[in-house]
Protein backbone atom coordinates (compact mmCIF):
# COMPACT_ATOMS: atom_id res chain seq x y z
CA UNK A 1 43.74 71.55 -25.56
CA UNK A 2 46.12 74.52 -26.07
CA UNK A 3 47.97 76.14 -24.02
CA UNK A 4 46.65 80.07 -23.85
CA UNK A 5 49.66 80.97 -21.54
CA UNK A 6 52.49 82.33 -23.42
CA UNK A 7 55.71 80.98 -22.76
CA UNK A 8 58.49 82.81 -20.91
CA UNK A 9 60.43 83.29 -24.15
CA UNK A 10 57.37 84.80 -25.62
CA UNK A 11 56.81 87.32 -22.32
CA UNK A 12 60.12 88.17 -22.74
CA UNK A 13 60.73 88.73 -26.73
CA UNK A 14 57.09 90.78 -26.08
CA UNK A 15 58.60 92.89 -23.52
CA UNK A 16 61.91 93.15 -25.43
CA UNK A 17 59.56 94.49 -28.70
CA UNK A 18 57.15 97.13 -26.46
CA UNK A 19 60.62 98.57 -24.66
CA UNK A 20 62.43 98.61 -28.18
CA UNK A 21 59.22 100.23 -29.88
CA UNK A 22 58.86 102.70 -26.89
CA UNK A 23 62.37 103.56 -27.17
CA UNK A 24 62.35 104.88 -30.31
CA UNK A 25 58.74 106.45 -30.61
CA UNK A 26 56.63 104.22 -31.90
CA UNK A 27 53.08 104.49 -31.63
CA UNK A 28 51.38 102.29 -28.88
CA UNK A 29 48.70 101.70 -31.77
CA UNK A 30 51.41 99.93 -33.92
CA UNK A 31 52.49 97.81 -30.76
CA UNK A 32 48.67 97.03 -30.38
CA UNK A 33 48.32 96.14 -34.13
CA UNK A 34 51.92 93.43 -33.78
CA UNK A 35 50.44 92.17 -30.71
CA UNK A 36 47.20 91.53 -32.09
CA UNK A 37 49.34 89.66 -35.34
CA UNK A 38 51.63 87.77 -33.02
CA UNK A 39 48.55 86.35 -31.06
CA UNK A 40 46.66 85.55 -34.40
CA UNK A 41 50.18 83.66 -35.82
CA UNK A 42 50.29 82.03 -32.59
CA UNK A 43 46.41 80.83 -33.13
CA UNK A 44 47.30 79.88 -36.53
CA UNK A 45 50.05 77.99 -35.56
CA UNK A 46 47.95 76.14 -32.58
CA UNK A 47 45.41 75.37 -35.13
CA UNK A 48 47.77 73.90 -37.69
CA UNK A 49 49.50 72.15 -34.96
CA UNK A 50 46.28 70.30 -34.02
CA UNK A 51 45.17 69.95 -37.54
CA UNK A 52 48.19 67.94 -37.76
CA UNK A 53 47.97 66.33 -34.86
CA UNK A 54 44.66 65.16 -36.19
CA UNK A 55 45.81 64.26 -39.34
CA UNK A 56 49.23 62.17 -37.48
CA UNK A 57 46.74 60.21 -35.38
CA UNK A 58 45.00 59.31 -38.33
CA UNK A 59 47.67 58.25 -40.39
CA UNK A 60 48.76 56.43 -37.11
CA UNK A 61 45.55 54.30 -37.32
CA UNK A 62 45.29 53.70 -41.28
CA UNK A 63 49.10 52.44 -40.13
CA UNK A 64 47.81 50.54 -37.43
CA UNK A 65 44.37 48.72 -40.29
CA UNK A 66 47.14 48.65 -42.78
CA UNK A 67 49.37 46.57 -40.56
CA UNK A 68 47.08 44.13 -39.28
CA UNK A 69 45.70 43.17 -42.47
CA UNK A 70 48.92 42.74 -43.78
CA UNK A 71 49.52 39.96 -40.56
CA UNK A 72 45.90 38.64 -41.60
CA UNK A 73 47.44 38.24 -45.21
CA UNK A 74 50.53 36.82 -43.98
CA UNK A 75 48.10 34.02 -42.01
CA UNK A 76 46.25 33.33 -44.51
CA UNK A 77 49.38 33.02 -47.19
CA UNK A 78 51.00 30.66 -44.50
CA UNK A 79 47.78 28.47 -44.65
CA UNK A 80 47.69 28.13 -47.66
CA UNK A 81 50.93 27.48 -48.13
CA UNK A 82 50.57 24.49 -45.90
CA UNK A 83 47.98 23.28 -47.73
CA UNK A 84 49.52 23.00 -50.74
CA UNK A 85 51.88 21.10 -49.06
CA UNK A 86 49.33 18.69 -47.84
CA UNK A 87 48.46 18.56 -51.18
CA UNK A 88 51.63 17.86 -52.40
CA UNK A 89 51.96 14.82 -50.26
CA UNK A 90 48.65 13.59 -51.08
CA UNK A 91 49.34 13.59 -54.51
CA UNK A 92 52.95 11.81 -54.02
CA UNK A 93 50.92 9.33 -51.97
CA UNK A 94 48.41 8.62 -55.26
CA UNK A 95 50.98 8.37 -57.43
CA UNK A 96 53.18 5.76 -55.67
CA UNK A 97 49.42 4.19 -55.25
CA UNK A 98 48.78 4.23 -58.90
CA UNK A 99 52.22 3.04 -59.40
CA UNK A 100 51.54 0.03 -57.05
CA UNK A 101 48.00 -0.67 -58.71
CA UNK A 102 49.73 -0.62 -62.56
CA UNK A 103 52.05 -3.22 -61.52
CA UNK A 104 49.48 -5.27 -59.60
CA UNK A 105 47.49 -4.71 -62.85
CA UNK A 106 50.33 -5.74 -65.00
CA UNK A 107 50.87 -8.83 -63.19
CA UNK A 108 47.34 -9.63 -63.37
CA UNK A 109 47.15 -9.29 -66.82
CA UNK A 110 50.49 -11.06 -67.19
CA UNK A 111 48.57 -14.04 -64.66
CA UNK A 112 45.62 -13.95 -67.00
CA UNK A 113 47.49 -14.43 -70.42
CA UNK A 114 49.04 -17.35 -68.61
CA UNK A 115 45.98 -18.87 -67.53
CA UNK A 116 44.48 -18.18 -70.70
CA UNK A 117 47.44 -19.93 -72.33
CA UNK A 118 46.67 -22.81 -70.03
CA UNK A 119 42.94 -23.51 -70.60
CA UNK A 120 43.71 -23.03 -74.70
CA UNK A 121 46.42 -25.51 -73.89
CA UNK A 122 44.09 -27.90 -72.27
CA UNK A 123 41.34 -27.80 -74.67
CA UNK A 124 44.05 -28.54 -77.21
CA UNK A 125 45.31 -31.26 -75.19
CA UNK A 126 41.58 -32.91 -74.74
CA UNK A 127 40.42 -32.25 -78.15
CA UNK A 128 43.71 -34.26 -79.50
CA UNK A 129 42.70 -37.00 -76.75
CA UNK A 130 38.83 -37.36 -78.24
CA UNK A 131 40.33 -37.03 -81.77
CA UNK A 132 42.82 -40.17 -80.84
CA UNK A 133 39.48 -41.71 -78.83
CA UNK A 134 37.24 -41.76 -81.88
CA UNK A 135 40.14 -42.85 -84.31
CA UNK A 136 40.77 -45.71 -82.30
């Protein structure tokens, strides 16, 4: 909405022109014609002023889009920054896992070879016993 009441100042300078232009002789045509300029600045200026206006409250809400999904990205880099964290952990947690499970494995193996050792051992042991059996 604009305001079609001139200001004070505006009366005034106005007045101020007319008397001056009166003064010295100038036409009342001429004061017409300045008049009819001034008002047509004035509109010019009301319509820039709003097409700016316009234009600042649009800005104001690209701002406004541009600023939430800037939060949204900040969310979303947050989560997924703690899910690489989870991740992290998880994978700390399978390594000291397979850590545990290769020594367990290890000493399994280690267990076997022994037990392997053992039996060859005792075979050895019971085939020299029926060897000594069927010399004697």
């Amino acid at each position: 909405m604009t305001n079609r009441r001139p200001s004070l100042l505006a009366t005034l300078l106005r007045a101020a022109a007319d008397w001056a232009g009166a003064r010295h002789g100038a036409p009342k045509r001429g004061r017409a014609e300045r008049r009819r300029r001034s008002r047509q600045r004035l509109k010019d200026r009301a319509a820039l002023s709003d097409f700016f206006r316009d234009r600042c409250q649009d800005l104001g809400g690209q701002v406004d889009a541009l600023q939430q999904l800037v939060a949204g990205l900040n969310a979303e880099h947050d989560r997924l920054r703690q899910q690489i964290q989870i991740h992290h952990e998880c994978m700390d947690d399978l390594g000291g896992r397979n850590a545990y499970l290769l020594g367990q494995c290890a000493a399994s193996q280690h267990e076997a070879e022994h037990w392997k050792r053992f039996v060859e051992d005792e075979r050895a042991r019971e085939a020299e016993i029926a060897r000594k059996l069927q010399l004697n």
